[in-house]
N, C-alpha and C. Protein backbone atom coordinates (compact mmCIF):
# COMPACT_ATOMS: atom_id res chain seq x y z
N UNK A 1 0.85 -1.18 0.00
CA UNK A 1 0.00 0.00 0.00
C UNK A 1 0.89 1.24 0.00
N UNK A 2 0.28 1.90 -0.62
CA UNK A 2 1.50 3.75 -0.72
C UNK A 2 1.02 4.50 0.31
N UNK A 3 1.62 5.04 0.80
CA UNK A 3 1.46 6.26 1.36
C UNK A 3 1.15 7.64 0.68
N UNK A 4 -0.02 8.01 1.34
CA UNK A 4 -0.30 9.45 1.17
C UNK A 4 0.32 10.16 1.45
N UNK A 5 0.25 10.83 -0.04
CA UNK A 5 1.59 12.50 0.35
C UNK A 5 0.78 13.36 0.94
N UNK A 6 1.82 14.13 1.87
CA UNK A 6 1.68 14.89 2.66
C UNK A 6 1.79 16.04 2.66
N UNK A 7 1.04 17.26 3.06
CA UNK A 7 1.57 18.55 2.94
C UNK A 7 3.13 18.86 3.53
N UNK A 8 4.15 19.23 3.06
CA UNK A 8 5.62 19.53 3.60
C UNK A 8 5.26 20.32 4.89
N UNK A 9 4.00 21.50 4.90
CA UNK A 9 3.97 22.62 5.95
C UNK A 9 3.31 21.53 7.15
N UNK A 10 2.70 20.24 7.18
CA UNK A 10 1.81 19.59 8.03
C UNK A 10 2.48 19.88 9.30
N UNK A 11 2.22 19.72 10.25
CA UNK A 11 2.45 19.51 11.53
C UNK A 11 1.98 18.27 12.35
N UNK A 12 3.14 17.49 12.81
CA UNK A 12 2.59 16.11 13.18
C UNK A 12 2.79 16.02 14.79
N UNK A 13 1.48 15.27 15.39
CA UNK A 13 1.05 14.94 16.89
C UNK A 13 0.51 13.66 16.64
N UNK A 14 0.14 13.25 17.91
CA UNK A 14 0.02 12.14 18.41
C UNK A 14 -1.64 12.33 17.95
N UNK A 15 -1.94 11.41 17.26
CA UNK A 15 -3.30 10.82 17.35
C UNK A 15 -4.66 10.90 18.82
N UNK A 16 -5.60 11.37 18.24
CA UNK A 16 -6.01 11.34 19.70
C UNK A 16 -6.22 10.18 20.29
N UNK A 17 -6.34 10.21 21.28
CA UNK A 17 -6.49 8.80 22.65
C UNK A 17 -5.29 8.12 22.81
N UNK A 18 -4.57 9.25 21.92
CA UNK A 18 -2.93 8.57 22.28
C UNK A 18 -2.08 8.75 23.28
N UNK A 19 -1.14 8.55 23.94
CA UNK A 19 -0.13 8.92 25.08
C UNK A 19 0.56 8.15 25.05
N UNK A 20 2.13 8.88 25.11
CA UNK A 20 3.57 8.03 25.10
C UNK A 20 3.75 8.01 26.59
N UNK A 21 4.21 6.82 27.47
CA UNK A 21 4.05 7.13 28.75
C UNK A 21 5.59 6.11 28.76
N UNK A 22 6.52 6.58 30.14
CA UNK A 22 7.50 5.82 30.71
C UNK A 22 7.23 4.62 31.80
N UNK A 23 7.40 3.77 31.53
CA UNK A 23 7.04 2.90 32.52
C UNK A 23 7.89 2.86 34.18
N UNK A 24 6.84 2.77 34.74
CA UNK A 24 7.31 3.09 36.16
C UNK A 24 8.93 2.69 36.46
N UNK A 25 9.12 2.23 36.47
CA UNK A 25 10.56 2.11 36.63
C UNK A 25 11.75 2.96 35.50
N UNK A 26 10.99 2.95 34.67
CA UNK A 26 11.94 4.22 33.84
C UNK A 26 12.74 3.79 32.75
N UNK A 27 13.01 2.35 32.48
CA UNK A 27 13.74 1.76 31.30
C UNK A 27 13.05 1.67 30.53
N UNK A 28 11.50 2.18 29.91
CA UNK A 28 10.99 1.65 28.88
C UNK A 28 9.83 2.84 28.65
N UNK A 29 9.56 2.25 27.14
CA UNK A 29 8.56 3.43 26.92
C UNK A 29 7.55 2.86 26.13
N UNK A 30 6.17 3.56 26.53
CA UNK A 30 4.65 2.57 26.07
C UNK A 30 3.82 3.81 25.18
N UNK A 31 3.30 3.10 24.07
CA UNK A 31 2.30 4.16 23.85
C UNK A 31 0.92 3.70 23.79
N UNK A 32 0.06 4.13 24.63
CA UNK A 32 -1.13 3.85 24.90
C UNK A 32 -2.28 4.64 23.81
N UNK A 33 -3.51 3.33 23.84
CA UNK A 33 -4.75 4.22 23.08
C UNK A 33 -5.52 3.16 23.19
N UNK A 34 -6.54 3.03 22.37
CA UNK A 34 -7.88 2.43 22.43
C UNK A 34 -7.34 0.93 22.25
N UNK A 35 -7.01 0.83 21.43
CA UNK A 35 -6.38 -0.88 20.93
C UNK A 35 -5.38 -0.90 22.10
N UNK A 36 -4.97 -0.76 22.85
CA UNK A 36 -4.44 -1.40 23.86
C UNK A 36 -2.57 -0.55 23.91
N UNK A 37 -1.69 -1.28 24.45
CA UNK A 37 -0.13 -0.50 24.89
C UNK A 37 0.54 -0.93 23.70
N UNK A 38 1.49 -0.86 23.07
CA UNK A 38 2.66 -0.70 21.82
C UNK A 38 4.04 -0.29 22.85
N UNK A 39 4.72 -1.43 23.45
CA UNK A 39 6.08 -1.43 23.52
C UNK A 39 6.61 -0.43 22.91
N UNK A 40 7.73 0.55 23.17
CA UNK A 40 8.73 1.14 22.01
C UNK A 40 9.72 1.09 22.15
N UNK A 41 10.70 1.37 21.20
CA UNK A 41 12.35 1.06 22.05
C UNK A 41 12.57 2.57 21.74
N UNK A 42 13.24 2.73 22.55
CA UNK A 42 14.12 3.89 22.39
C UNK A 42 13.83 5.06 21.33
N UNK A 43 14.41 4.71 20.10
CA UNK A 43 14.20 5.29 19.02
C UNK A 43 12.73 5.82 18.78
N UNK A 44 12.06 4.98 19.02
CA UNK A 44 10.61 5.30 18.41
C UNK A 44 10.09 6.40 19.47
N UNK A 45 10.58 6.23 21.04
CA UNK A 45 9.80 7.20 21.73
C UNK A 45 10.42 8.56 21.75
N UNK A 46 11.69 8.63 21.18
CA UNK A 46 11.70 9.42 20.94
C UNK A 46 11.69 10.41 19.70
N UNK A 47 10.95 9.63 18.57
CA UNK A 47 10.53 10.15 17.81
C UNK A 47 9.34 10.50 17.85
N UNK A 48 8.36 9.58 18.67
CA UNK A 48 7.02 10.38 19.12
C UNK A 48 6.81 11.53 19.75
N UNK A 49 7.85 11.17 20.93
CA UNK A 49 8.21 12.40 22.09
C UNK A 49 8.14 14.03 21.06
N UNK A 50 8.37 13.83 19.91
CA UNK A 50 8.67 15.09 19.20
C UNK A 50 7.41 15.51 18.13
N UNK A 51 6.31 14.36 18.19
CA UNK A 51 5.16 14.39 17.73
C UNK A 51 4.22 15.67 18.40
N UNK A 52 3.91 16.96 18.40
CA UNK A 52 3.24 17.46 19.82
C UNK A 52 2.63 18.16 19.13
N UNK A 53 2.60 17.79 17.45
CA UNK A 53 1.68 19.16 17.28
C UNK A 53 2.32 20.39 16.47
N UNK A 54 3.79 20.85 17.03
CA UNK A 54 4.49 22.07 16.71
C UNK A 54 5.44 21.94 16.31
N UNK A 55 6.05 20.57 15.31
CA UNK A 55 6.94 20.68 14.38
C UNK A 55 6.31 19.54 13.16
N UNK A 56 6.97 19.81 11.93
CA UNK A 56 6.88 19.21 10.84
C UNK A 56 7.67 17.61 10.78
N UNK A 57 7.44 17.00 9.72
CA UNK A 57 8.03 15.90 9.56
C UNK A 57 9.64 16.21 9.93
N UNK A 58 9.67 17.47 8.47
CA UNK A 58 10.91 17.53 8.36
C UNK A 58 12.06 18.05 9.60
N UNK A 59 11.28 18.72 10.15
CA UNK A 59 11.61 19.11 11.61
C UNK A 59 11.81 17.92 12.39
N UNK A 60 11.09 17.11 12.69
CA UNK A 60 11.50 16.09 13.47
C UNK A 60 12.10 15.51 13.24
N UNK A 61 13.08 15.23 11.53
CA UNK A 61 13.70 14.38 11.52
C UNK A 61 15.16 15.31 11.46
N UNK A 62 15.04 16.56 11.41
CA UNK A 62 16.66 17.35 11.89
C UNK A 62 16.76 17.16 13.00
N UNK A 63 15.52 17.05 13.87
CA UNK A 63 16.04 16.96 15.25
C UNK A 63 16.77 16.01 16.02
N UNK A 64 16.31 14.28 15.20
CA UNK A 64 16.50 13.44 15.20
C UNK A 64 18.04 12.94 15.06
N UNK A 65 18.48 13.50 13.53
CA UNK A 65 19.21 13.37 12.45
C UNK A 65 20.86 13.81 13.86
N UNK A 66 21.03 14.64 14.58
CA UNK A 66 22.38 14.94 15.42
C UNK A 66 22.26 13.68 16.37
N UNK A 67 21.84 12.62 16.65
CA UNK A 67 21.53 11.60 17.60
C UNK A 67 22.19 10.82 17.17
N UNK A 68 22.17 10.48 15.38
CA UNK A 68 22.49 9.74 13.86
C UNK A 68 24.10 10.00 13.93
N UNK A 69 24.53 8.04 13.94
CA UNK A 69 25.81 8.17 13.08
C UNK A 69 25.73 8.55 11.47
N UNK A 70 24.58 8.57 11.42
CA UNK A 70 24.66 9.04 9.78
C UNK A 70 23.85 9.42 8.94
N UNK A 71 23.67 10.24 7.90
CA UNK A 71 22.57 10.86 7.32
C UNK A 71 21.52 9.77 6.65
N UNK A 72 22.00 8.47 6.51
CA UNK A 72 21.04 7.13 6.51
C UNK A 72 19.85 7.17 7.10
N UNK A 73 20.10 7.62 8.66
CA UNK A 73 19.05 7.25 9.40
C UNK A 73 17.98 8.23 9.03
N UNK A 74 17.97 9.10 8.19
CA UNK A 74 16.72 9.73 8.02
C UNK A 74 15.58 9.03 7.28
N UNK A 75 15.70 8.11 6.44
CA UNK A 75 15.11 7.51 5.69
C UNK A 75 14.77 6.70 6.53
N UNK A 76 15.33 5.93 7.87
CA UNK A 76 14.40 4.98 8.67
C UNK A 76 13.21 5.96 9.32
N UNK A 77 13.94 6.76 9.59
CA UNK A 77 12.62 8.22 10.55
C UNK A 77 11.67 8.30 9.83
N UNK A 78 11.57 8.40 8.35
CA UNK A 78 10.23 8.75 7.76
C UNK A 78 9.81 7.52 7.43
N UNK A 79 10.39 6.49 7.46
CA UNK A 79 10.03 5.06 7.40
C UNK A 79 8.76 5.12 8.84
N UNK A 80 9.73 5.09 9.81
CA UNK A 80 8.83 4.95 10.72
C UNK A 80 7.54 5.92 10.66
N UNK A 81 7.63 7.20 10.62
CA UNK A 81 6.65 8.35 10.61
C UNK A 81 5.23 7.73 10.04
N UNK A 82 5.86 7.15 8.14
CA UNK A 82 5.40 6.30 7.35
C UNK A 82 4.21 5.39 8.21
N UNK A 83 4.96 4.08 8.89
CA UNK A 83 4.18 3.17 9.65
C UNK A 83 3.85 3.80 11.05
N UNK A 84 3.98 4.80 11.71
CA UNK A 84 2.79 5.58 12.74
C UNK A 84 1.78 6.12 11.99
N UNK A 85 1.66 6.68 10.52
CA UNK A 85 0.56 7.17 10.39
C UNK A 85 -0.31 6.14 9.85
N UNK A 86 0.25 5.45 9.42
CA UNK A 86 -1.07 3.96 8.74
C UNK A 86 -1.42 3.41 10.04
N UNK A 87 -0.33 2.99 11.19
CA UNK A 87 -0.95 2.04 12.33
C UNK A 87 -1.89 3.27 13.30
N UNK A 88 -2.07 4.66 12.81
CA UNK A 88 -3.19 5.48 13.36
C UNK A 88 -2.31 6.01 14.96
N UNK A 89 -1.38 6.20 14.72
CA UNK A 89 -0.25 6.53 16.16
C UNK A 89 -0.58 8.20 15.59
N UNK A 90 0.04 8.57 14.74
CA UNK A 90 -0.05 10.11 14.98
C UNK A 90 -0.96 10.59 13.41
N UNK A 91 -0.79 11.92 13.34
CA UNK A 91 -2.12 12.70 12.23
C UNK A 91 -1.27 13.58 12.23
N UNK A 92 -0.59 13.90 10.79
CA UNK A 92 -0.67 15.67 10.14
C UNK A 92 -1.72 16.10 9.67
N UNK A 93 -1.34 17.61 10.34
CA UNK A 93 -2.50 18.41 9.72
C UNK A 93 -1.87 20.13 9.59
């Protein structure tokens, strides 16, 4: 299935009934909603963590991108972005 293109100006957040939460002890990170918790590792929460609404794709993935041994990893970021917006995790608008 393709992905729908996106406006470049969109601004991407978390889906509603969504919440990225730390699990009590603090090594791990969950994102909660109607269908139930989604494990994340690392990477992913903090690519959600940057979901809030007030930056762009492309924004989140410069922000991302200084974390990166290498300009590679941008293409996994919108990979992922990619599979949060089909599995209904976050919404540009």
């Amino acid at each position: 299935m393709k992905d729908k293109p996106v406006s470049r100006g969109s601004r991407v957040r978390l889906a509603a009934g969504r919440q990225l939460q730390k699990d009590s002890v603090g090594d791990g990170h969950f994102l909660t909603g109607p269908a139930g918790i989604v494990q994340l590792n690392e990477s992913a929460a903090a690519i959600l963590a940057l979901c809030d609404g007030t930056l762009t794709r492309e924004q989140i993935i410069a922000r991302i991108l200084p974390r990166a041994k290498d300009d590679s990893f941008a293409v996994d970021v919108r990979e992922f972005l990619n599979a949060a917006r089909r599995r209904g995790w976050i919404v540009e608008e």
